[in-house]
Protein backbone atom coordinates (compact mmCIF):
# COMPACT_ATOMS: atom_id res chain seq x y z
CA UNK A 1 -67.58 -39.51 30.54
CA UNK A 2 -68.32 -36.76 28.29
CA UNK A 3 -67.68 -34.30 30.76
CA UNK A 4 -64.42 -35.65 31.86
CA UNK A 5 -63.38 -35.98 27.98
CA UNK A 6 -64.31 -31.84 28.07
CA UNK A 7 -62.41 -31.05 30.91
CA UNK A 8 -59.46 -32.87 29.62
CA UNK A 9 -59.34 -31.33 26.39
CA UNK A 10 -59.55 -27.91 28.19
CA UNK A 11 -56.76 -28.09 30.07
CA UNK A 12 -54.16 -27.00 26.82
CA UNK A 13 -50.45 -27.57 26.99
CA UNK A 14 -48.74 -29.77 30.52
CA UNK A 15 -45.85 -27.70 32.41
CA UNK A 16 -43.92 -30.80 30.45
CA UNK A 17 -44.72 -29.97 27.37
CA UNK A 18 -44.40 -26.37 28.03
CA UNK A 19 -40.49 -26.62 28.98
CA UNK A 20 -39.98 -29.14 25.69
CA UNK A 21 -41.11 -26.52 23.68
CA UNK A 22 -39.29 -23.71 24.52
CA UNK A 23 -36.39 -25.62 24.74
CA UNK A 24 -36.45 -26.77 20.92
CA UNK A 25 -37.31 -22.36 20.33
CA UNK A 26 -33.92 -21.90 22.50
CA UNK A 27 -32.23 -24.84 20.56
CA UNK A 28 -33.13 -23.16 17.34
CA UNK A 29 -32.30 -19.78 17.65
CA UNK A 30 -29.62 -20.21 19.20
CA UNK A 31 -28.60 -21.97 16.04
CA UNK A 32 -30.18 -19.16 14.07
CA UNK A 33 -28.00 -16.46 15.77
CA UNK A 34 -24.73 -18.49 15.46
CA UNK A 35 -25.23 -18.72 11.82
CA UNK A 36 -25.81 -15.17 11.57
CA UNK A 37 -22.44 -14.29 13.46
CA UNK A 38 -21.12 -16.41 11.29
CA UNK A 39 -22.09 -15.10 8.34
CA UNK A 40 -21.24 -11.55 9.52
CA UNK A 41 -17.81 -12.69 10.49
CA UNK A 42 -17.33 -13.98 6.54
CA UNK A 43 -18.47 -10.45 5.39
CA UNK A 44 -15.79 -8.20 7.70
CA UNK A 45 -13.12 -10.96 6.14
CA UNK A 46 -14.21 -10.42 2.72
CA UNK A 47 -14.34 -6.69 3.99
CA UNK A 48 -10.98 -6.65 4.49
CA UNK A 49 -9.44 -9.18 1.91
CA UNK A 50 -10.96 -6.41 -0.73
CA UNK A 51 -9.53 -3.57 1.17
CA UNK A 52 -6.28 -5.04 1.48
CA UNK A 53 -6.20 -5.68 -2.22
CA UNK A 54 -7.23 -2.19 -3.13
CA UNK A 55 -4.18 -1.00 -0.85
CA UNK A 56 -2.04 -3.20 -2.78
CA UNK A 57 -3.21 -2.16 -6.33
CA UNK A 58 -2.86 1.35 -5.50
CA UNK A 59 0.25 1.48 -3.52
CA UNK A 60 1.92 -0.54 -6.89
CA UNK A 61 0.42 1.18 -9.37
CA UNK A 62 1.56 4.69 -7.31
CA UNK A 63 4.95 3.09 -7.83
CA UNK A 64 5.19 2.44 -11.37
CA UNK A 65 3.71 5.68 -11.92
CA UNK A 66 6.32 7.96 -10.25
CA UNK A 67 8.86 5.06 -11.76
CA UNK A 68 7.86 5.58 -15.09
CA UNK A 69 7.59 9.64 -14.87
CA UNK A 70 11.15 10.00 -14.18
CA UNK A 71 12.77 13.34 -14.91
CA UNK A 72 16.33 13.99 -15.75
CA UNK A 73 16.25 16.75 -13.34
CA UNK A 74 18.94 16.85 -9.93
CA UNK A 75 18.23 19.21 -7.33
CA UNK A 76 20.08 21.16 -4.75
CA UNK A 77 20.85 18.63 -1.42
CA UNK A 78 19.28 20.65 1.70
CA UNK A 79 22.92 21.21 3.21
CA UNK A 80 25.37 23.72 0.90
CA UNK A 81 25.54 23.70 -2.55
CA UNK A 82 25.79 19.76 -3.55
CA UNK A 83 23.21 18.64 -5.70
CA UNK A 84 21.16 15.11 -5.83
CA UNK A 85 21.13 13.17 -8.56
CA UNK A 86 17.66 12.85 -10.22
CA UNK A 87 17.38 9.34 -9.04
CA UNK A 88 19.54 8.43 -6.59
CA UNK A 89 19.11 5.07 -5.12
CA UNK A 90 21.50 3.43 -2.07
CA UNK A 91 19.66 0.49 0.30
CA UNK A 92 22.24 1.83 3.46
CA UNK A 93 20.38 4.96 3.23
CA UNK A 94 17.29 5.96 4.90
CA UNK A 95 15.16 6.64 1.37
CA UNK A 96 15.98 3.43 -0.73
CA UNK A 97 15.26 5.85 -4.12
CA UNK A 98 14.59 9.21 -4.14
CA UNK A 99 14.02 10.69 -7.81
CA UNK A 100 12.10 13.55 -9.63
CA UNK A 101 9.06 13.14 -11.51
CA UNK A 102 6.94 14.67 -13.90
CA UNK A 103 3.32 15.10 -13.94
CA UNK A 104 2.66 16.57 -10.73
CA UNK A 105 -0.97 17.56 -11.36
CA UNK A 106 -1.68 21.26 -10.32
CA UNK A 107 -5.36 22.13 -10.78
CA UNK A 108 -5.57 24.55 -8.67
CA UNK A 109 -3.18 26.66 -10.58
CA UNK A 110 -0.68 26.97 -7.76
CA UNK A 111 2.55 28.77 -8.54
CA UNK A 112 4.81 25.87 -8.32
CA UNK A 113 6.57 23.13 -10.83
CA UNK A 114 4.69 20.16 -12.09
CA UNK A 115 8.40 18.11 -11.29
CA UNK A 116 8.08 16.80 -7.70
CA UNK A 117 10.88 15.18 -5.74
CA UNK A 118 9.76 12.04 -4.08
CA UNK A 119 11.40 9.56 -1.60
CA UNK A 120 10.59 5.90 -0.48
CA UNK A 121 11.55 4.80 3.01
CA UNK A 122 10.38 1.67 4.76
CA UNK A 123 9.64 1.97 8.41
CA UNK A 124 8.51 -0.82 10.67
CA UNK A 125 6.61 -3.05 8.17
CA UNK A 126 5.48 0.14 6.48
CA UNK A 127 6.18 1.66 3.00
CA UNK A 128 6.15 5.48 3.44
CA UNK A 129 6.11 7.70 0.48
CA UNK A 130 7.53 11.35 1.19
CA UNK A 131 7.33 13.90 -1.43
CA UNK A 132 8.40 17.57 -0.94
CA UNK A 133 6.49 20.74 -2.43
CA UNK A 134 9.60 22.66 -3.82
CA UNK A 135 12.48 20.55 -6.09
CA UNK A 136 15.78 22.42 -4.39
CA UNK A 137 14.53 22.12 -0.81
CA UNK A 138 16.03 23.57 2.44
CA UNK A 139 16.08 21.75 5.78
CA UNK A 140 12.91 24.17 6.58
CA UNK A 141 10.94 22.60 3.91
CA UNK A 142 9.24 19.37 5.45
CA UNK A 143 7.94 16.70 3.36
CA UNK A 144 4.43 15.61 3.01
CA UNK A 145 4.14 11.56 4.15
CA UNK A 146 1.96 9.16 3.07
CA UNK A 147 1.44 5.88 4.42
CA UNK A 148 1.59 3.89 1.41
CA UNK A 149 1.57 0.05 2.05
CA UNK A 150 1.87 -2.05 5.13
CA UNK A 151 2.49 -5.65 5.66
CA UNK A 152 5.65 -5.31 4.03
CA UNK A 153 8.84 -7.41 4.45
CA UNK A 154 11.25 -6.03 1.40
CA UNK A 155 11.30 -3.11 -0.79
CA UNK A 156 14.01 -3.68 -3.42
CA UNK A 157 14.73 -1.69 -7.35
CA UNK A 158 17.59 -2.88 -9.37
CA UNK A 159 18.33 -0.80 -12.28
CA UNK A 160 19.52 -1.76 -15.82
CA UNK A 161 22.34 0.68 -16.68
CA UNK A 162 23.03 1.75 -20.91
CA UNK A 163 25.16 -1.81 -21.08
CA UNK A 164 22.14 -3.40 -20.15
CA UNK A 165 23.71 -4.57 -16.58
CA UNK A 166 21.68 -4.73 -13.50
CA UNK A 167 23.00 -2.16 -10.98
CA UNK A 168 22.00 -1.97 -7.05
CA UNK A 169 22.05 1.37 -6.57
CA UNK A 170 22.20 4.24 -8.67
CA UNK A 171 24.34 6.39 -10.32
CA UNK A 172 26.31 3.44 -10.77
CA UNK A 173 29.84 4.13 -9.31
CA UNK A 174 32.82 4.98 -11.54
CA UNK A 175 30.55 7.27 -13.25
CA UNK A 176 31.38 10.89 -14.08
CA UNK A 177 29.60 13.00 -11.47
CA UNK A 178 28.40 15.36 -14.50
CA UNK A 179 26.55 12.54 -16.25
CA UNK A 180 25.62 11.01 -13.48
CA UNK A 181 23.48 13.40 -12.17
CA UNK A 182 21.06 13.28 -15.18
CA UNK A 183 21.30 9.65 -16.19
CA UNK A 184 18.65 7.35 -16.21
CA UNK A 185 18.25 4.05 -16.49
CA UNK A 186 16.56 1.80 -19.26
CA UNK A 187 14.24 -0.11 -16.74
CA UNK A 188 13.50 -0.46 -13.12
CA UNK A 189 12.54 -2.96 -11.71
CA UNK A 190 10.27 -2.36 -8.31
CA UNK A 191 10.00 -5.52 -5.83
CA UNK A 192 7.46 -5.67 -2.89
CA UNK A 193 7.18 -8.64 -0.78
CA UNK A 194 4.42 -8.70 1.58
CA UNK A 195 3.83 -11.00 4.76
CA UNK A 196 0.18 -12.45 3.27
CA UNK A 197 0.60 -12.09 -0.59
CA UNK A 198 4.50 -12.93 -0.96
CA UNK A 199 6.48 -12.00 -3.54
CA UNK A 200 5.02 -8.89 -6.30
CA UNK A 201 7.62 -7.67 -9.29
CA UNK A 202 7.11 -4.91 -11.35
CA UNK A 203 9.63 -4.20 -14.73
CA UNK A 204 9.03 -0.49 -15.58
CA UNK A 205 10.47 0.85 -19.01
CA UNK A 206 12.10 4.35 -19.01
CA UNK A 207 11.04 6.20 -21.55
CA UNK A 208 13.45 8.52 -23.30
């Protein structure tokens, strides 16, 4: 009997047993690895809920920047001898605003203005922000692009004129084409709406 008791005890696991077991290690990393996918997919979609805010942040604050810089300044259209008004704003046109700025950093000491001309167009979704390297440009001078924002639905500015009326496009029409070209408006008011975050709204004071 003792024997028999030995033998028993020396035979370990049963082909049963065997099977159960590695079965419940499948079961449970299986479950293991799932939770880990899952937990990686929550990072790339807090990943990209941060970038997308960061996009939005700087693609507004970019706006109320060159907004708030605005120059008095017209420049020379790239055809003849018109000139542009230093904001000039139409929503037929392909730029929705273009306008001169100040503050265009040079620290590299290049010979060329700190005013820069700048133009927003919206293109498939996409808020593009062209800016050109010379103020009284020629058809041979190409602007530099950026892809500014995309996602978006609407990109609207209304413009409060000296009689505190909201205008649609600007220089408002009637005006003298003298004054026009230099006048600016007391505010501006910059609307984005984008396809995940809605409506955004943006009143920018013009100094001076």
């Amino acid at each position: 009997m003792n024997r028999r008791g030995q033998l028993r005890r020396a035979r370990g696991f049963t082909l049963v047993e065997m099977l159960v077991s590695i079965a419940i290690f499948a079961l449970i990393t299986a479950m293991a690895y799932g939770g880990y996918n899952a937990l990686l997919r929550q990072s790339a979609i807090a990943e990209e809920r941060m970038e997308r805010v960061r996009d939005v942040q700087t693609a507004m604050q970019r706006l109320v920047q060159d907004v708030a810089e605005l120059e008095p300044r017209p420049v020379r259209e790239p055809l003849g001898d018109a000139v542009e008004a230093a904001l000039q704003a139409d929503r037929r046109t392909e730029y929705l605003v273009l306008l001169t700025r100040s503050g265009w950093n040079n620290p590299a000491g290049l010979e060329r203005p700190t005013l820069q001309r700048v133009g927003y167009r919206l293109v498939d979704g996409t808020l593009m922000r062209d800016h050109w390297r010379v103020l009284d440009r020629t058809l041979a001078n190409e602007p530099v692009t950026q892809e500014l924002l995309e996602q978006v639905r609407t990109f609207e500015l209304r413009y409060l004129d000296a009689n505190r009326v909201w205008q649609e496009q600007w220089p408002p029409l009637g005006m003298a084409p003298a004054l026009a070209r230099r006048v600016r408006p007391l505010a501006i008011e910059v609307v984005v709406e984008l396809e995940d975050w809605g409506r955004l709204t943006r009143l920018v004071e013009i100094p001076g």
